[in-house]
C-alpha atoms as a PDB file:
ATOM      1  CA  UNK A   1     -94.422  24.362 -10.046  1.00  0.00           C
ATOM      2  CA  UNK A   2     -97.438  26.281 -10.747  1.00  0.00           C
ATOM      3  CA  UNK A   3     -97.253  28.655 -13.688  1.00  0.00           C
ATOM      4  CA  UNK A   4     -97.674  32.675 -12.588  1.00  0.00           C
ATOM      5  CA  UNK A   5    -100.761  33.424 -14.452  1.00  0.00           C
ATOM      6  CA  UNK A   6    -102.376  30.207 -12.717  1.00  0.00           C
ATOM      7  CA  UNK A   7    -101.534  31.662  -9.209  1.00  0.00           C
ATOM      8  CA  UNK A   8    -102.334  35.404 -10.034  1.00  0.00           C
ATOM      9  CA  UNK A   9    -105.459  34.432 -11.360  1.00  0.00           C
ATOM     10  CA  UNK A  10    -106.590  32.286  -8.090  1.00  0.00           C
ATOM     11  CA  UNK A  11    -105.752  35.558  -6.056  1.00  0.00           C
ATOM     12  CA  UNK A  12    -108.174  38.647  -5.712  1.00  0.00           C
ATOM     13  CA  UNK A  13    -106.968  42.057  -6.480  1.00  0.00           C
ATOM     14  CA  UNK A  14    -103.885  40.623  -7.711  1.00  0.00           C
ATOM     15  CA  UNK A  15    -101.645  43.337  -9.376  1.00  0.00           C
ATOM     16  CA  UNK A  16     -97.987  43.665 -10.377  1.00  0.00           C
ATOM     17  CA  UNK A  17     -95.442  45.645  -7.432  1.00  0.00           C
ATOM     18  CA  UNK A  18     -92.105  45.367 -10.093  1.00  0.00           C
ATOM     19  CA  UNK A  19     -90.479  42.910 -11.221  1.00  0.00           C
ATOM     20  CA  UNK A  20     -91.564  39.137 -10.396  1.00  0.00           C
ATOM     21  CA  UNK A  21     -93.385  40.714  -7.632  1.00  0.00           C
ATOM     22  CA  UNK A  22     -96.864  40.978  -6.804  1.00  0.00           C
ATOM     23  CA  UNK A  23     -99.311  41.579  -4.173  1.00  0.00           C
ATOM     24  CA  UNK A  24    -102.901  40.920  -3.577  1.00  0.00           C
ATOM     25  CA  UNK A  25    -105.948  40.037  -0.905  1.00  0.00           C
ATOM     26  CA  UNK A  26    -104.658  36.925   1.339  1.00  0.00           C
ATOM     27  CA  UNK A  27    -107.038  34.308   0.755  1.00  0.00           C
ATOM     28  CA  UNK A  28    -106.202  32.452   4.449  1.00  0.00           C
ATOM     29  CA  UNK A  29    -108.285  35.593   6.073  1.00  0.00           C
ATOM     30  CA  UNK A  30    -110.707  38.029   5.655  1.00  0.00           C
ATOM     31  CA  UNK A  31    -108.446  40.414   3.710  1.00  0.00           C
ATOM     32  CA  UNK A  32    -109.949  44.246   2.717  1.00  0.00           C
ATOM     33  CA  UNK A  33    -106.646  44.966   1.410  1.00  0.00           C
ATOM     34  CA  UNK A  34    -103.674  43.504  -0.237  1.00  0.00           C
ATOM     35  CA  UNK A  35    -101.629  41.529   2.227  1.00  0.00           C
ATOM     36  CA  UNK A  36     -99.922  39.136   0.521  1.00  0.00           C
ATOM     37  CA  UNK A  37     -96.699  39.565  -1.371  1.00  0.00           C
ATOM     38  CA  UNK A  38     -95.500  36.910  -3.874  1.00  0.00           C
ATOM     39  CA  UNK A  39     -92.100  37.194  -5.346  1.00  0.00           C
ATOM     40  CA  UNK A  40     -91.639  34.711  -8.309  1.00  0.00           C
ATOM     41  CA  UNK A  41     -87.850  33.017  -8.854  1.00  0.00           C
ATOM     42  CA  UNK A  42     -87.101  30.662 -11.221  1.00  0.00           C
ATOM     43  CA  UNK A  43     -86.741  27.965  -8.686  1.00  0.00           C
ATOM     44  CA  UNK A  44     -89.281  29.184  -6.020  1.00  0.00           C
ATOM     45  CA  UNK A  45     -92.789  31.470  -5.550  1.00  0.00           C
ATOM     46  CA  UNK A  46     -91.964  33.236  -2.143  1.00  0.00           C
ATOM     47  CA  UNK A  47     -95.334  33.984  -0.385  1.00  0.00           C
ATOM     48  CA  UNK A  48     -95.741  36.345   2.902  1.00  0.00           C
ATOM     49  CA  UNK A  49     -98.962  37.704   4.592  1.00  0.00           C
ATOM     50  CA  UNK A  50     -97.984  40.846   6.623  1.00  0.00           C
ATOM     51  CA  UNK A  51    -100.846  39.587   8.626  1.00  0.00           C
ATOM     52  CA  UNK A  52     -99.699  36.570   9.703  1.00  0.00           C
ATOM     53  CA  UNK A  53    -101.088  33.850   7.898  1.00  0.00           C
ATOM     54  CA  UNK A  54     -98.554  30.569   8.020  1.00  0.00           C
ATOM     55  CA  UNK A  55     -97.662  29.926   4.182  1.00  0.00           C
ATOM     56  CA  UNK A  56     -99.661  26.351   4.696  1.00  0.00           C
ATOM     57  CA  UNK A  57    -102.527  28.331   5.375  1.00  0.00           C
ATOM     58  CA  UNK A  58    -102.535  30.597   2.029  1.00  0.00           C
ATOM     59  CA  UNK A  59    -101.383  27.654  -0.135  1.00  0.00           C
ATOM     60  CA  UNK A  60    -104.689  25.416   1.598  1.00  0.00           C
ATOM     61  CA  UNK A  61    -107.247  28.310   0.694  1.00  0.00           C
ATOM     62  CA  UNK A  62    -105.441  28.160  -3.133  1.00  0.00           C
ATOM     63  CA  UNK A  63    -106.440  24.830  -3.336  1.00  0.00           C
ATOM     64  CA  UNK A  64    -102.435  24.002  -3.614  1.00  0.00           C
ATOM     65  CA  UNK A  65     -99.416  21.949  -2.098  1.00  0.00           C
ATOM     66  CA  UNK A  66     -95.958  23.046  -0.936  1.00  0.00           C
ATOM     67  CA  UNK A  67     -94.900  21.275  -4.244  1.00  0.00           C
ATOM     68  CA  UNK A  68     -96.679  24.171  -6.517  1.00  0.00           C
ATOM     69  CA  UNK A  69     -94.455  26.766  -5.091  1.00  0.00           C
ATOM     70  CA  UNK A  70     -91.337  24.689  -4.801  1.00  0.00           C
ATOM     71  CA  UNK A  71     -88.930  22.437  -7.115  1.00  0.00           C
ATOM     72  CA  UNK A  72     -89.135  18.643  -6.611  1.00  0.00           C
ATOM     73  CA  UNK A  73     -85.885  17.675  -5.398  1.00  0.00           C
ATOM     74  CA  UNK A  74     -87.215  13.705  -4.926  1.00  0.00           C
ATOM     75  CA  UNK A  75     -87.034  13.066  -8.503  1.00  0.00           C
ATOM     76  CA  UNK A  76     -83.471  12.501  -9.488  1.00  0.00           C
ATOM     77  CA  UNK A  77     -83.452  10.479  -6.134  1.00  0.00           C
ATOM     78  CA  UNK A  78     -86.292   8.155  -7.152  1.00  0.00           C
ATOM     79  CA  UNK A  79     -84.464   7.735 -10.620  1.00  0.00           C
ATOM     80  CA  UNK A  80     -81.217   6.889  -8.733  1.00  0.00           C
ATOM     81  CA  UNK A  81     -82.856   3.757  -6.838  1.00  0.00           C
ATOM     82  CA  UNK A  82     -84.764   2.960 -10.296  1.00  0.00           C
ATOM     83  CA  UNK A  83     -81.065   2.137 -10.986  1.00  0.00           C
ATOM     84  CA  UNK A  84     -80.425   0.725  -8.048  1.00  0.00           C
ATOM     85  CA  UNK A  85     -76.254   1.806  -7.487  1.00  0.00           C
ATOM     86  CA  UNK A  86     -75.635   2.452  -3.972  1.00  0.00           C
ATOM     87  CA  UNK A  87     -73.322   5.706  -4.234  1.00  0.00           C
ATOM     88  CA  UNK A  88     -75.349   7.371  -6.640  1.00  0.00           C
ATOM     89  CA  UNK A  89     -78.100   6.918  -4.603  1.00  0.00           C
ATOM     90  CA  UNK A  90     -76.279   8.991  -1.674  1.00  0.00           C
ATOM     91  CA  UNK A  91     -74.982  11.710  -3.435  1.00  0.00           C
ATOM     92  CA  UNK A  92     -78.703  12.996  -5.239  1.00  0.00           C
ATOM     93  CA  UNK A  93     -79.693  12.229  -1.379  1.00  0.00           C
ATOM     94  CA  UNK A  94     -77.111  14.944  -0.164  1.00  0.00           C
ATOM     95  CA  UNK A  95     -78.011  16.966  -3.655  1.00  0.00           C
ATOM     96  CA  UNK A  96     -82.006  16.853  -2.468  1.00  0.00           C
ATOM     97  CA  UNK A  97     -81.058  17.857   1.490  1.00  0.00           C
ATOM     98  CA  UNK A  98     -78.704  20.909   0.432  1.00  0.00           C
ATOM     99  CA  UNK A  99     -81.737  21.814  -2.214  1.00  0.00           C
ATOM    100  CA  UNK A 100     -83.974  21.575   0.777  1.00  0.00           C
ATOM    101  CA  UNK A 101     -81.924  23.181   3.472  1.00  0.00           C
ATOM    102  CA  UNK A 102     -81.634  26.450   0.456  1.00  0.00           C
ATOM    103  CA  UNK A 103     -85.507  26.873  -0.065  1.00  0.00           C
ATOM    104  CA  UNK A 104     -85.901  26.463   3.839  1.00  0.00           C
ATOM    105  CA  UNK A 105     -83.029  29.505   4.337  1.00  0.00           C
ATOM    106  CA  UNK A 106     -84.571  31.548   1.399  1.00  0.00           C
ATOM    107  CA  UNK A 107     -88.418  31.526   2.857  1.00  0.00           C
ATOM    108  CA  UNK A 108     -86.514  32.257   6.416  1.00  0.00           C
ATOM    109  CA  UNK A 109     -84.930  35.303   5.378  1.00  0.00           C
ATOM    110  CA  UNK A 110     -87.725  36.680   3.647  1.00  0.00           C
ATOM    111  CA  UNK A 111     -90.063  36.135   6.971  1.00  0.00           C
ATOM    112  CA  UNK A 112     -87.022  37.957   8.687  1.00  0.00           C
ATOM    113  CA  UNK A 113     -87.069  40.753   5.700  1.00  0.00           C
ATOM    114  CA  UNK A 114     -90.728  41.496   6.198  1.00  0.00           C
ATOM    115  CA  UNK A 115     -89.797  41.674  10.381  1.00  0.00           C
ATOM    116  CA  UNK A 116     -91.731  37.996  11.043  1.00  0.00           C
ATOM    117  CA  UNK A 117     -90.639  36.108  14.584  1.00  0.00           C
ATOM    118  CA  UNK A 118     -89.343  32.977  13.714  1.00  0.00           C
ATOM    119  CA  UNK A 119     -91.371  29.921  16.202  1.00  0.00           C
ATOM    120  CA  UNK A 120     -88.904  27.516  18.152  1.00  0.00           C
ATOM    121  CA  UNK A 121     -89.907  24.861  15.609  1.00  0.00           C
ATOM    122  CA  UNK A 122     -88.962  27.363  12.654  1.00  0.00           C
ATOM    123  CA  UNK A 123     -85.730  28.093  14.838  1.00  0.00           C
ATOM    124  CA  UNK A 124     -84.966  24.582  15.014  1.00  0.00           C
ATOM    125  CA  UNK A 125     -85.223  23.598  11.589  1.00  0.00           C
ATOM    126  CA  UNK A 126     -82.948  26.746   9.860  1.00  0.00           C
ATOM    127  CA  UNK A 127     -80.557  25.268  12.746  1.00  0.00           C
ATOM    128  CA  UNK A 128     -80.771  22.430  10.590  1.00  0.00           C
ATOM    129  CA  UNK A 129     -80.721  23.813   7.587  1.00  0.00           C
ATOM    130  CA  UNK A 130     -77.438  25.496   8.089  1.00  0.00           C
ATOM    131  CA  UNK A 131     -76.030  21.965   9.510  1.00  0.00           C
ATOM    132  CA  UNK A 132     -77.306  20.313   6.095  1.00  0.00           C
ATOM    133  CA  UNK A 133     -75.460  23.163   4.322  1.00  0.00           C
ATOM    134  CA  UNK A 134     -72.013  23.180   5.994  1.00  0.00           C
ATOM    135  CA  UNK A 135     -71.114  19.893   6.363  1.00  0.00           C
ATOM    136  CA  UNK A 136     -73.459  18.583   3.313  1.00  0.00           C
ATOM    137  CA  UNK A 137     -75.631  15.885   5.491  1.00  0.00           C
END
């Protein structure tokens, strides 16, 4: 994941809003005033344009990848086959799908927080999501 002063400093008129929150120019558009708002976990870095702009978009005009922002769940899995036994292999499978499904919720209820439409294909997969989550698949 990409370290806070890294991000803050690719940002223009980046500037603290509280605690692990921030807010600055959206780089995706032509942006006269902060309208981006980054909120920095310890797992994730939650970003939302009250403009608009898909979170592919911002991270694309950073320069950066949906794996800056979020944890890599594919490594324990990789090490798993490395070893090659069969039920370890599923379970870091289910661990990396519930890991998934819980980033995919989070950024979901933070478009709904800041009033954002969810799309049919945004619909679809927190349908999933929740499917992943209560019956761990």
């Amino acid at each position: 994941m990409i370290q806070t002063h890294t991000l803050l400093a690719r940002l223009d008129g980046a500037r603290q809003v509280g605690p692990d929150r921030w807010s600055a120019k959206c780089p995706a558009h032509e942006d006269r005033t902060p309208s981006l708002s980054i909120r920095i976990t310890d797992e994730h870095i939650l970003l939302f344009c009250h403009a608009g702009c898909e979170v592919s978009a911002i991270l694309t005009a950073l320069g950066l990848g949906w794996r800056d922002i979020c944890p890599e769940p594919a490594i324990p899995y990789q090490q798993a086959l490395a070893h090659g036994h069969p039920r370890l292999r599923q379970r870091l499978s289910a661990i990396d799908a519930r890991e998934w499904a819980k980033t995919l919720l989070l950024l979901a209820a933070a478009d709904l927080e800041h009033g954002r439409q969810h799309s049919l294909h945004d619909r679809a997969a927190i349908e999933i999501a929740r499917e992943v989550l209560r019956h761990g698949r």
